[in-house]
C-alpha atoms as a PDB file:
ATOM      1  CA  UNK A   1      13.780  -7.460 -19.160  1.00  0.00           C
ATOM      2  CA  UNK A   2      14.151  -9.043 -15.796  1.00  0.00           C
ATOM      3  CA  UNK A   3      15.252  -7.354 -12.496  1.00  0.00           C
ATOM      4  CA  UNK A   4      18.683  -8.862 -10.605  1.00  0.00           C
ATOM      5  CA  UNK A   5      18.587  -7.606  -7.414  1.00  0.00           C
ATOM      6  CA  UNK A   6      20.868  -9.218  -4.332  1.00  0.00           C
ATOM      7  CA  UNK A   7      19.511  -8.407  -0.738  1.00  0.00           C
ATOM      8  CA  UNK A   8      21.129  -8.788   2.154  1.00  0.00           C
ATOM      9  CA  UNK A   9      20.063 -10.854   5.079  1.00  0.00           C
ATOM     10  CA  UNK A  10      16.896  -9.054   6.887  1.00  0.00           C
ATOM     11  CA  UNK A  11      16.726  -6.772   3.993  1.00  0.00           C
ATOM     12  CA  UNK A  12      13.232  -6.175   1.964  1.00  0.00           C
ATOM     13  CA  UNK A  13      11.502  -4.906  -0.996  1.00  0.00           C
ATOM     14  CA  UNK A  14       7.771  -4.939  -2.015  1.00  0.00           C
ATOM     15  CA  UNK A  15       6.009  -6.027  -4.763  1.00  0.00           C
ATOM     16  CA  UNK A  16       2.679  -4.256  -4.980  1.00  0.00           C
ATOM     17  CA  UNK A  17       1.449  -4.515  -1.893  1.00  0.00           C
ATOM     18  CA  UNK A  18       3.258  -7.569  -0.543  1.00  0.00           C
ATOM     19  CA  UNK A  19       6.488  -7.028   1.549  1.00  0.00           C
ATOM     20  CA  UNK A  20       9.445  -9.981   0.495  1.00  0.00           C
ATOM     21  CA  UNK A  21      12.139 -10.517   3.161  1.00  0.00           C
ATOM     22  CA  UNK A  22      15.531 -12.260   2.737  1.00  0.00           C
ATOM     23  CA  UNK A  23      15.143 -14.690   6.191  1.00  0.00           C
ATOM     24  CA  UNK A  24      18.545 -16.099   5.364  1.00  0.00           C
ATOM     25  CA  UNK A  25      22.062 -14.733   7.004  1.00  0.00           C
ATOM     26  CA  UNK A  26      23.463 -14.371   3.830  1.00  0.00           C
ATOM     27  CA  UNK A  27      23.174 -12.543   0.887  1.00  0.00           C
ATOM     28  CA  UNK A  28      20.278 -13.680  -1.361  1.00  0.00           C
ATOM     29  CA  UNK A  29      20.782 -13.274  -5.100  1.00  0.00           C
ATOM     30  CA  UNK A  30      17.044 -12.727  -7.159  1.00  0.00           C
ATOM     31  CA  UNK A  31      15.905 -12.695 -10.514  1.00  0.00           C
ATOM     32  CA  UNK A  32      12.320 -10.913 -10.827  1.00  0.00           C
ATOM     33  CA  UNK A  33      10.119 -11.389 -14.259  1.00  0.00           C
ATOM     34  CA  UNK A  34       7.102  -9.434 -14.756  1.00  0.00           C
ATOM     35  CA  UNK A  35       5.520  -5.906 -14.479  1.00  0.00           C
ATOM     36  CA  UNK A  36       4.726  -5.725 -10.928  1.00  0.00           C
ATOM     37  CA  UNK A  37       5.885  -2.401  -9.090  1.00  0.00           C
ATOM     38  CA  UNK A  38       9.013  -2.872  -7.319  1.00  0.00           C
ATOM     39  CA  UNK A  39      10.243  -0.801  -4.464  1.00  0.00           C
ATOM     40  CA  UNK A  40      13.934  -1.513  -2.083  1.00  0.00           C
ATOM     41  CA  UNK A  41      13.701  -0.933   1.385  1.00  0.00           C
ATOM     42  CA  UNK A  42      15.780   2.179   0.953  1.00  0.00           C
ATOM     43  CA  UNK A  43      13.053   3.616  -1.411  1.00  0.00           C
ATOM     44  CA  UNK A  44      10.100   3.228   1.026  1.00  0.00           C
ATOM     45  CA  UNK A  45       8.459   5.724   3.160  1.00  0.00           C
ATOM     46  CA  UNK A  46       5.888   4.034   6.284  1.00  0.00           C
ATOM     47  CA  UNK A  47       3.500   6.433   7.938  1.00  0.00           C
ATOM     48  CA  UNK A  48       5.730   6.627  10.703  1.00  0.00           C
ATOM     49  CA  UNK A  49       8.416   8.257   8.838  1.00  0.00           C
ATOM     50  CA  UNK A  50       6.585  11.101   7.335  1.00  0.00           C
ATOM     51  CA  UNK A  51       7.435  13.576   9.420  1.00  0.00           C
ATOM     52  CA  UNK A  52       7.387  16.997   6.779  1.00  0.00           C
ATOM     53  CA  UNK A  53       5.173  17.922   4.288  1.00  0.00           C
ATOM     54  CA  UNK A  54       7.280  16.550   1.114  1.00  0.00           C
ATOM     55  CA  UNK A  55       7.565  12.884   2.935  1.00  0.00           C
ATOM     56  CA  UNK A  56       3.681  12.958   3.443  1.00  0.00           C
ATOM     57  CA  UNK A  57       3.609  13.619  -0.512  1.00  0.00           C
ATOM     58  CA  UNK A  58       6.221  10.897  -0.932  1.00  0.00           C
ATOM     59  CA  UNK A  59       4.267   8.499   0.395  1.00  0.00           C
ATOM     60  CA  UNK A  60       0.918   9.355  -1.347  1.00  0.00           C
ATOM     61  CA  UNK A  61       2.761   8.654  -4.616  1.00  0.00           C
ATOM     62  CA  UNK A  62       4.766   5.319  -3.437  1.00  0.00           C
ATOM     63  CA  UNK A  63       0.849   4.054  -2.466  1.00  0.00           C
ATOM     64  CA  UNK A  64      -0.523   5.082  -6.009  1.00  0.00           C
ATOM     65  CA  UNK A  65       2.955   3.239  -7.536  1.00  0.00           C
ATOM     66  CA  UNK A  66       2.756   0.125  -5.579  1.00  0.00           C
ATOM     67  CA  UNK A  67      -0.536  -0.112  -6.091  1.00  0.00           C
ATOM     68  CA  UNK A  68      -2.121   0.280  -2.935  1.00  0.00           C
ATOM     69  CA  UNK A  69      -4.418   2.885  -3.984  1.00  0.00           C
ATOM     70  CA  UNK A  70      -5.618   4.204  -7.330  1.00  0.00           C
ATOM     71  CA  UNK A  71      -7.183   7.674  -6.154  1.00  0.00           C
ATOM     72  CA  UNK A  72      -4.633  10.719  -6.848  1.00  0.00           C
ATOM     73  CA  UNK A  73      -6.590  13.090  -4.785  1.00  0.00           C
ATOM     74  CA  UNK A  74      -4.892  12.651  -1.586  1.00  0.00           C
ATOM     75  CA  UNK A  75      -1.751  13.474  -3.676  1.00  0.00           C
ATOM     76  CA  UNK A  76      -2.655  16.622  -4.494  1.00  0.00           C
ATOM     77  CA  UNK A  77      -3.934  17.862  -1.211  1.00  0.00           C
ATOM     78  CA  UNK A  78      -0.448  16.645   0.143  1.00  0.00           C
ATOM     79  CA  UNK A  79       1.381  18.809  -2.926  1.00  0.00           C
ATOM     80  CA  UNK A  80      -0.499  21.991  -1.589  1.00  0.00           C
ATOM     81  CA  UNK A  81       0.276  21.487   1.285  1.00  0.00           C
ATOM     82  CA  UNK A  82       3.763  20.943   0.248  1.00  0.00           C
ATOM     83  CA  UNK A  83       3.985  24.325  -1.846  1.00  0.00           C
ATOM     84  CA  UNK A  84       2.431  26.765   0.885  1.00  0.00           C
ATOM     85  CA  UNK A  85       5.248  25.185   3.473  1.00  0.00           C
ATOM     86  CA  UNK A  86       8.087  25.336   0.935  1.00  0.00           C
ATOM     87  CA  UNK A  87       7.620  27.157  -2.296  1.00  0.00           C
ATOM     88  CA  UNK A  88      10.959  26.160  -3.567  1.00  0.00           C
ATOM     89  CA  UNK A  89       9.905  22.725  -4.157  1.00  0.00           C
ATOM     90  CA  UNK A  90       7.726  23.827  -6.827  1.00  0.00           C
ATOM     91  CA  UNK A  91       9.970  22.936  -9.899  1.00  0.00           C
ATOM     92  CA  UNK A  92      10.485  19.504  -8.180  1.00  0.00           C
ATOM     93  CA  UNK A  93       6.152  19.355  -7.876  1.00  0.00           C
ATOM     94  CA  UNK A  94       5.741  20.316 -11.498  1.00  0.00           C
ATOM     95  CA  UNK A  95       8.366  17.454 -13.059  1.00  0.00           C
ATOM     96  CA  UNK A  96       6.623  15.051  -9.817  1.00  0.00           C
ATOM     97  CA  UNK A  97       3.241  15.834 -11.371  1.00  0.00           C
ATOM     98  CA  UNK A  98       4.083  15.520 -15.142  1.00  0.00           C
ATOM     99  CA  UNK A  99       5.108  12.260 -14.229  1.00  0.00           C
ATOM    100  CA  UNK A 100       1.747  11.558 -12.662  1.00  0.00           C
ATOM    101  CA  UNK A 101      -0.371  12.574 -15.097  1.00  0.00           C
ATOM    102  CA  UNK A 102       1.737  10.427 -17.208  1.00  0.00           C
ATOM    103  CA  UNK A 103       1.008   7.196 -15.169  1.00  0.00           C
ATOM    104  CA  UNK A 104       5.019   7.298 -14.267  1.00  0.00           C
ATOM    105  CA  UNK A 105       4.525   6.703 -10.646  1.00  0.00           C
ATOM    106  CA  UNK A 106       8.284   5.690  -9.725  1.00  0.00           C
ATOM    107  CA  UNK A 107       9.606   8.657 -11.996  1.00  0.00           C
ATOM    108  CA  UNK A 108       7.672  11.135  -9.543  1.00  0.00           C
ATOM    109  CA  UNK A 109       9.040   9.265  -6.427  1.00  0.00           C
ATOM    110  CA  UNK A 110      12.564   9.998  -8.053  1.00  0.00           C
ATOM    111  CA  UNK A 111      11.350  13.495  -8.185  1.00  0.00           C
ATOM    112  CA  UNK A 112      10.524  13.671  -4.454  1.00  0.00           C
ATOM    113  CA  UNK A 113      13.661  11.358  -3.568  1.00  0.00           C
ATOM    114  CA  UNK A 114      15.566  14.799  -4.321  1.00  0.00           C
ATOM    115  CA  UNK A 115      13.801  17.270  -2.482  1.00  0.00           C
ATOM    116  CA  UNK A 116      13.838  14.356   0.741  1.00  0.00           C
ATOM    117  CA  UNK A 117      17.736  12.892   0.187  1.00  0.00           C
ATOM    118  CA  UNK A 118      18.957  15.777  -0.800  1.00  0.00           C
ATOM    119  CA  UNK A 119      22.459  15.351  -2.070  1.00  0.00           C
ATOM    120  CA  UNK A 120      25.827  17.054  -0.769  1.00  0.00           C
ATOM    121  CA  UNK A 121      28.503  18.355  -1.869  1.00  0.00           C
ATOM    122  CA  UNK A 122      30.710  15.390  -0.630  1.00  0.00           C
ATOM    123  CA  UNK A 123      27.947  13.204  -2.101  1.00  0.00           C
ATOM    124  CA  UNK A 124      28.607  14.807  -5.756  1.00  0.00           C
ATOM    125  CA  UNK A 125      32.326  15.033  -5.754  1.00  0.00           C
ATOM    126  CA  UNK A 126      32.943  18.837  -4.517  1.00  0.00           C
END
């Protein structure tokens, strides 16, 4: 099934490891076919921006999602490192790394996405 997506003007996504950019002042209106790995700007992480233990993780997984790399490893250094800083996380690493191991990359960056962004209460209604 194909992805719609509409950007707006200077906004981005990748695909794999290539970065597309709406150049245009306007609003740009996309249809995508195909199985690449596709990732909004809002859903990125850069190196810059990983600034706590759980973004550094973040990031690991967005690489192994997009593509960029196909060794987990660094992953799960990052989780331990993760775990001994905030322990809590720890439900959110174990439903992160069944995802993994089942080759659901963007499911585990949902996983992180909460423990990053997490929600409020205005955010949820109360």
């Amino acid at each position: 099934m194909p992805l719609k997506m509409t950007l707006e003007p200077q906004e981005w996504f990748m695909v794999g490891d290539t970065k597309v950019v709406n150049i245009w002042n306007e609003k740009a209106k996309l249809r995508i076919d195909g199985a690449a790995p596709i990732l909004r700007q809002a859903h990125t992480m850069s190196e810059q921006d990983t600034d706590t233990p759980a973004k550094r993780v973040y990031l690991a997984v967005q690489l192994l999602y997009l593509g960029m790399t196909s060794n987990p490893e660094k992953y799960f250094i990052l989780v331990e490192s993760l775990l001994k800083e905030n322990p809590a996380a720890g439900d959110t690493v174990r439903k992160a790394n069944e995802q993994v191991a089942a080759g659901s990359y963007y499911g585990a960056l949902r996983e992180y996405r909460k423990i990053i962004e997490p929600r409020t209460a205005l955010d949820i209604g109360g």
